[in-house]
C-alpha atoms as a PDB file:
ATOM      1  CA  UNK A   1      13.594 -48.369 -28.485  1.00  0.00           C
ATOM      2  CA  UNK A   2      14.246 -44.744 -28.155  1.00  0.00           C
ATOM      3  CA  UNK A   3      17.032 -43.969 -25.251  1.00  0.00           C
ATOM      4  CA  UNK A   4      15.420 -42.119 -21.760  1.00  0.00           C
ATOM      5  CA  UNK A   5      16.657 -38.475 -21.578  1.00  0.00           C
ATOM      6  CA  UNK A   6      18.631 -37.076 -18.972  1.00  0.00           C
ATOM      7  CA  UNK A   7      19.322 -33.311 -18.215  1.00  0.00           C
ATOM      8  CA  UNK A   8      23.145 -32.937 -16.902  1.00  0.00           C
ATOM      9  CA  UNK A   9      22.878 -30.608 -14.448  1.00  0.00           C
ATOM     10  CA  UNK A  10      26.294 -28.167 -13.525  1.00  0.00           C
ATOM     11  CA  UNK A  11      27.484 -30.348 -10.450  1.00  0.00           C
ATOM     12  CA  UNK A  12      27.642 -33.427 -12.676  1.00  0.00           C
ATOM     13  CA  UNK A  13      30.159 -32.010 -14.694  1.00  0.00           C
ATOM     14  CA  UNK A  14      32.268 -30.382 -11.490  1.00  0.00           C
ATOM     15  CA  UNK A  15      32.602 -33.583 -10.202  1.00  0.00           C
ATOM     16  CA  UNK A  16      33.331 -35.469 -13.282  1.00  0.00           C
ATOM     17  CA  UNK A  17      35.970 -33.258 -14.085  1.00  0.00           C
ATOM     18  CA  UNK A  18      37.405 -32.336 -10.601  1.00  0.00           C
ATOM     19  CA  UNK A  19      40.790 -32.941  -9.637  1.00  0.00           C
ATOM     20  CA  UNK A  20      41.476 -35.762  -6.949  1.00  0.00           C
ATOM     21  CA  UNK A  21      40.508 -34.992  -3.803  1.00  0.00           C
ATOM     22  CA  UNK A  22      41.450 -36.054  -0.261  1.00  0.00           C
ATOM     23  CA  UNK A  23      37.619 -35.291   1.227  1.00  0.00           C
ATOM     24  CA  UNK A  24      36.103 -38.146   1.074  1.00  0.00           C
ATOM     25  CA  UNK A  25      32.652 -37.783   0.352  1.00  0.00           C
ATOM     26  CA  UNK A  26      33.943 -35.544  -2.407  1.00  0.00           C
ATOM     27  CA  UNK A  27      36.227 -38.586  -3.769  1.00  0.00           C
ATOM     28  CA  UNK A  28      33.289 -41.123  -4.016  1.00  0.00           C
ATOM     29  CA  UNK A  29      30.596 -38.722  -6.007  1.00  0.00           C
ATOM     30  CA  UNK A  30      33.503 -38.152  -8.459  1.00  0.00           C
ATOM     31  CA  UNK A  31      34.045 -42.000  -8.349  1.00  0.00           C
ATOM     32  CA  UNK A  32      30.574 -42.060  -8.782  1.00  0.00           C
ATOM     33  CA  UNK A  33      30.228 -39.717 -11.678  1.00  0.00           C
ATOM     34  CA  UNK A  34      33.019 -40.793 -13.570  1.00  0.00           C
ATOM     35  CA  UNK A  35      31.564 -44.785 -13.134  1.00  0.00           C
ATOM     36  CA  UNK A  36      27.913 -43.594 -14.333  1.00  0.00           C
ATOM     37  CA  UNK A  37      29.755 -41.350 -17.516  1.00  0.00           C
ATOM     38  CA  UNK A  38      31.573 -44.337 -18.409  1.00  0.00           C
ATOM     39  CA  UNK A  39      29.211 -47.218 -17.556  1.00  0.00           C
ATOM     40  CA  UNK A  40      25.946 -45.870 -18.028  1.00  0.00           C
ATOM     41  CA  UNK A  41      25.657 -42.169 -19.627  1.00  0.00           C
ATOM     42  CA  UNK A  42      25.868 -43.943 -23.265  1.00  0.00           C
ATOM     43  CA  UNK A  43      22.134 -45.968 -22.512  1.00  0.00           C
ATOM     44  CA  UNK A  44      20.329 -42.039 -22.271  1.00  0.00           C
ATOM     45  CA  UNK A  45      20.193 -39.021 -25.038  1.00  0.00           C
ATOM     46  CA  UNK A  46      22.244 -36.571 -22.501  1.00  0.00           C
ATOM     47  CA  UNK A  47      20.993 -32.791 -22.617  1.00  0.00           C
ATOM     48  CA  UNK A  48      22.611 -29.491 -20.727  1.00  0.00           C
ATOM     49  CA  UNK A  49      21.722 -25.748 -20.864  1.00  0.00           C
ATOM     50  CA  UNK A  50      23.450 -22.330 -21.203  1.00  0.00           C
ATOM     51  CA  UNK A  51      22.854 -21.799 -17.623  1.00  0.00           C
ATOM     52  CA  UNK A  52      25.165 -25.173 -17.317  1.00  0.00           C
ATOM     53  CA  UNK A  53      27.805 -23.663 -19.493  1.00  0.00           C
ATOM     54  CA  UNK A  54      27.563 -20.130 -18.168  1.00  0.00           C
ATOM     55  CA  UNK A  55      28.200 -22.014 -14.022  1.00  0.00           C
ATOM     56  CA  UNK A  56      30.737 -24.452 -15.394  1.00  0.00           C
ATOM     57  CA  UNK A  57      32.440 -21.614 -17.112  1.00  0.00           C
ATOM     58  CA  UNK A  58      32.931 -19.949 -13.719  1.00  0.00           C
ATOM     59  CA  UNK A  59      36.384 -19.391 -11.351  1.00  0.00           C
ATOM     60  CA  UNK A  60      39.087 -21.770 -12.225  1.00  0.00           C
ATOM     61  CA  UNK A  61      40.144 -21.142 -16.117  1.00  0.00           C
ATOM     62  CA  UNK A  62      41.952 -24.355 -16.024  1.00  0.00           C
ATOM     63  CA  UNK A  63      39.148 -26.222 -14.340  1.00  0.00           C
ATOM     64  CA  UNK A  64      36.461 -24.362 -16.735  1.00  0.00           C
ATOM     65  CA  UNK A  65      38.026 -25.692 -19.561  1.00  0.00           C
ATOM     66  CA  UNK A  66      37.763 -29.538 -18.407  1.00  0.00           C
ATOM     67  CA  UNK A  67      34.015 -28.898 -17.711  1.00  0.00           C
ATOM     68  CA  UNK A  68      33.646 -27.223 -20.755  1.00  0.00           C
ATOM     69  CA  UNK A  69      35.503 -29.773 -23.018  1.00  0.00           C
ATOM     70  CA  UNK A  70      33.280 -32.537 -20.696  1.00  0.00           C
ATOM     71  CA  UNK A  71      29.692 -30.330 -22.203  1.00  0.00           C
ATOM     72  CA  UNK A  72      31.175 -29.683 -25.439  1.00  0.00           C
ATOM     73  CA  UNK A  73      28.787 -32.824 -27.538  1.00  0.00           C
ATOM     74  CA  UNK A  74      26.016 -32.334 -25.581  1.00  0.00           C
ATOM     75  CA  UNK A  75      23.134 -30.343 -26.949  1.00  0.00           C
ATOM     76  CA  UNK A  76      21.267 -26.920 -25.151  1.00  0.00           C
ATOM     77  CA  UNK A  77      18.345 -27.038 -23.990  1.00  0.00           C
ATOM     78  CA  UNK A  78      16.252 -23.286 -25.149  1.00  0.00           C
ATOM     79  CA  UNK A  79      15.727 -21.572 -22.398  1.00  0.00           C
ATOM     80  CA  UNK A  80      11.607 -20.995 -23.654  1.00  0.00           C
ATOM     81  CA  UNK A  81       8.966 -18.385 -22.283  1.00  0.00           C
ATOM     82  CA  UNK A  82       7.516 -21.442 -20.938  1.00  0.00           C
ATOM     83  CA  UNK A  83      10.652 -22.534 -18.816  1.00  0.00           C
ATOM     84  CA  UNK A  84      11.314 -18.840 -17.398  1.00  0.00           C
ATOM     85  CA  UNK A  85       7.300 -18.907 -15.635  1.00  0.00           C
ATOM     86  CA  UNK A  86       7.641 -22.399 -14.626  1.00  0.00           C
ATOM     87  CA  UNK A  87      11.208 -21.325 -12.702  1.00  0.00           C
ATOM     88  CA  UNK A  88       9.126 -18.103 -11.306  1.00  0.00           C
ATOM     89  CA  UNK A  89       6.309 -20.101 -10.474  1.00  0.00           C
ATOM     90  CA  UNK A  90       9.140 -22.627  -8.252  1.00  0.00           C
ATOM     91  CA  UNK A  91      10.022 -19.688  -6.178  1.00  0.00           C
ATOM     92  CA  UNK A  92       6.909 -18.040  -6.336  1.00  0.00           C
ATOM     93  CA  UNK A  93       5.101 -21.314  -5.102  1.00  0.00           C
ATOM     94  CA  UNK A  94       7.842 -22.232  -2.390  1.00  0.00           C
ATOM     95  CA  UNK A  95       9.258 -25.149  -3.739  1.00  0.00           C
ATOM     96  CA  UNK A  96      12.955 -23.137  -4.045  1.00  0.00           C
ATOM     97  CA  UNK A  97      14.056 -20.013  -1.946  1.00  0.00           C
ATOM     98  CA  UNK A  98      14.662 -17.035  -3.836  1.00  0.00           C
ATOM     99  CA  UNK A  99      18.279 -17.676  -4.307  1.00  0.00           C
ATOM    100  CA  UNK A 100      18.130 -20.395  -6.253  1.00  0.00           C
ATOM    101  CA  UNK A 101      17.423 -18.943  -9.410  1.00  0.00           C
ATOM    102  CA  UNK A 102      19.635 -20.993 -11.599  1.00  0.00           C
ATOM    103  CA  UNK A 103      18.319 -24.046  -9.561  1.00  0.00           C
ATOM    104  CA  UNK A 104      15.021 -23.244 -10.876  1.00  0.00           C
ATOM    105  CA  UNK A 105      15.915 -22.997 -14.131  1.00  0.00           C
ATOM    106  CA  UNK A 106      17.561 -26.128 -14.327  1.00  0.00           C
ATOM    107  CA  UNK A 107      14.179 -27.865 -12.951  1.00  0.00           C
ATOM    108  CA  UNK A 108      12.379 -25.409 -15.363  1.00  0.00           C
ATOM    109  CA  UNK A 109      14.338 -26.449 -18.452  1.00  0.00           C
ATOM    110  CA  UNK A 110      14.246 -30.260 -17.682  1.00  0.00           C
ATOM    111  CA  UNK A 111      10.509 -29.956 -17.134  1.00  0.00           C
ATOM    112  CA  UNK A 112       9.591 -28.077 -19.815  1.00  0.00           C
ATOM    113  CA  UNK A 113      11.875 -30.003 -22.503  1.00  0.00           C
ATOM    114  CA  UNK A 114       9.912 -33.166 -21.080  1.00  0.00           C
ATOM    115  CA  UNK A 115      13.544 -34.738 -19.624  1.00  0.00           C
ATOM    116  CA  UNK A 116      13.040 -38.177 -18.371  1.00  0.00           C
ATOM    117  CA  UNK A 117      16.017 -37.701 -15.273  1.00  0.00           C
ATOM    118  CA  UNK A 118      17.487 -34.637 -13.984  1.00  0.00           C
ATOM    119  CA  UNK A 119      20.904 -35.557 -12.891  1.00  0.00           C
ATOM    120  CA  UNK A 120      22.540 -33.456  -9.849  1.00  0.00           C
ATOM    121  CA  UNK A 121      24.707 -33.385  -6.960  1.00  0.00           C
ATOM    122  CA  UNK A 122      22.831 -30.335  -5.666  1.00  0.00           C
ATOM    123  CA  UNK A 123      20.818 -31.722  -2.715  1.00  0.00           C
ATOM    124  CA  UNK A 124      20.578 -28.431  -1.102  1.00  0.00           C
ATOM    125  CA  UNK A 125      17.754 -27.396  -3.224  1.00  0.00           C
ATOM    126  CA  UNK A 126      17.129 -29.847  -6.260  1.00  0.00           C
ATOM    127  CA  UNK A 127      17.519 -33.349  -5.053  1.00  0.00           C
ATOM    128  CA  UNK A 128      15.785 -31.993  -1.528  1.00  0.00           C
ATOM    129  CA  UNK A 129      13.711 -35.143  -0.269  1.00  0.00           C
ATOM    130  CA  UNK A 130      11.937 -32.101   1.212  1.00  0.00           C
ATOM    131  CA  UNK A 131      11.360 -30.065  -1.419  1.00  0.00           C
ATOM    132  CA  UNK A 132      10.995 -32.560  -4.242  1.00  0.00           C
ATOM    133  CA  UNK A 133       7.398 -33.158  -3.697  1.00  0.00           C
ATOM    134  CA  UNK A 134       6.576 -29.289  -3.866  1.00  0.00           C
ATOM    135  CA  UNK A 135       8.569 -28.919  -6.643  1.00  0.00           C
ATOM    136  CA  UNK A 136       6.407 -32.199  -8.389  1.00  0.00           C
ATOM    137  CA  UNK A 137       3.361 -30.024  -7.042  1.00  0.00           C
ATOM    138  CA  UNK A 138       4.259 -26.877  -9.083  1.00  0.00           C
ATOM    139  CA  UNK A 139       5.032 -28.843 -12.148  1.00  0.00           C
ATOM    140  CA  UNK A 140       2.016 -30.792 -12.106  1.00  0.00           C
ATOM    141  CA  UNK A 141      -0.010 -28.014 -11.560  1.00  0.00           C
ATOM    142  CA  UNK A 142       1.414 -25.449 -14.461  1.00  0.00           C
ATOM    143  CA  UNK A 143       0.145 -28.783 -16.563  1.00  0.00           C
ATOM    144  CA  UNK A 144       3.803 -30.511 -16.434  1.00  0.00           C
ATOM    145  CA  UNK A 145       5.307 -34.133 -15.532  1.00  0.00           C
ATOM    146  CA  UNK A 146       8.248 -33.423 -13.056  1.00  0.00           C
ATOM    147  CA  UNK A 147      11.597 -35.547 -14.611  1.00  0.00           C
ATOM    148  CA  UNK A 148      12.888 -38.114 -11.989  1.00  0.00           C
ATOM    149  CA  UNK A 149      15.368 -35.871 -10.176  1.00  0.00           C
ATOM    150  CA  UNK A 150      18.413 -37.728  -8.770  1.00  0.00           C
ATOM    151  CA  UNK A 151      22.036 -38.350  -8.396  1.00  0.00           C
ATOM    152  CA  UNK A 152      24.356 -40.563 -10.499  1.00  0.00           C
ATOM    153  CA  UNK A 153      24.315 -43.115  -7.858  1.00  0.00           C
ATOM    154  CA  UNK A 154      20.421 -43.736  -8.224  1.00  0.00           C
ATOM    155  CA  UNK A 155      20.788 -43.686 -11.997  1.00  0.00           C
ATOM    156  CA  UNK A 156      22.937 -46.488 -12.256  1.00  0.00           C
ATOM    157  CA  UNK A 157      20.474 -48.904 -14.010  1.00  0.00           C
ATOM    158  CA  UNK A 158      19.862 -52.509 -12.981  1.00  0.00           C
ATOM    159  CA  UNK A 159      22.338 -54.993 -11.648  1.00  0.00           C
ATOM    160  CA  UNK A 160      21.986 -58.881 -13.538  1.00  0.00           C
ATOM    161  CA  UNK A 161      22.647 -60.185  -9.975  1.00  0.00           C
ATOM    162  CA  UNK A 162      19.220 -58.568  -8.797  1.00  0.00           C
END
């Protein structure tokens, strides 16, 4: 059976390679990440982008390196003709504010690329309970099936206990 695909979006990667925190809801989504890398990132084909290397390459050097050492075996996704109108069309069509460009194309690429998951931290504007059924409404009407957008934590597969 051919493994799911999952597009590992820029915050995955900050938090899997951030240094230990004291905030707290900081602390558990790098628990989090670091569980679902370990535990359950080996069950899916795992995917990233130059727009994830090109973020995760940002401020710290020292932290830029971990993320980019983290990315390193993972292939790019292109980013296509096809990927740059569908990440117009997300801002064009109100499912993301201007702004968030890069957001788009990170929903653009894992649409496009036919990703099963899109794996984030970014509930601001890609894991938006609000926003994710516009964004499903773009994709579905430029012809596209929207990947399951969602956070390590709802990834986690299924527990033998129930």
């Amino acid at each position: 059976m051919e493994k799911k695909t999952v597009y590992i979006e820029t915050s995955i990667v900050s938090y899997l390679t951030a240094r230990p925190t004291n905030d707290l809801l900081a602390a558990a989504w790098q628990k989090i990440t670091s569980d679902w890398w370990d535990a359950q990132g080996g069950r899916f084909s795992l995917y990233t982008s130059s727009v994830v290397t090109e973020e995760a390459g940002r401020e710290n050097p020292d932290a830029a390196l971990r993320r980019h050492n983290a990315l390193s075996d993972i292939p790019l996704l292109a980013i296509t003709e096809a990927v740059v109108v569908l990440s117009k069309a997300f801002i064009q069509e109100g499912a993301l504010p201007a702004k968030a460009l890069d957001d788009s194309l990170h929903i653009g690429l894992a649409t496009v690329h036919g990703m099963d998951y899109l794996l984030t931290w970014n509930c601001r504007h890609i894991d938006n309970a609000e926003m994710k059924p516009v964004v499903r409404m773009v994709c579905a009407a430029h012809g596209y099936a929207c990947p399951e957008i969602c956070t390590p934590q709802e990834l986690m597969g299924v527990n033998e206990d129930g």
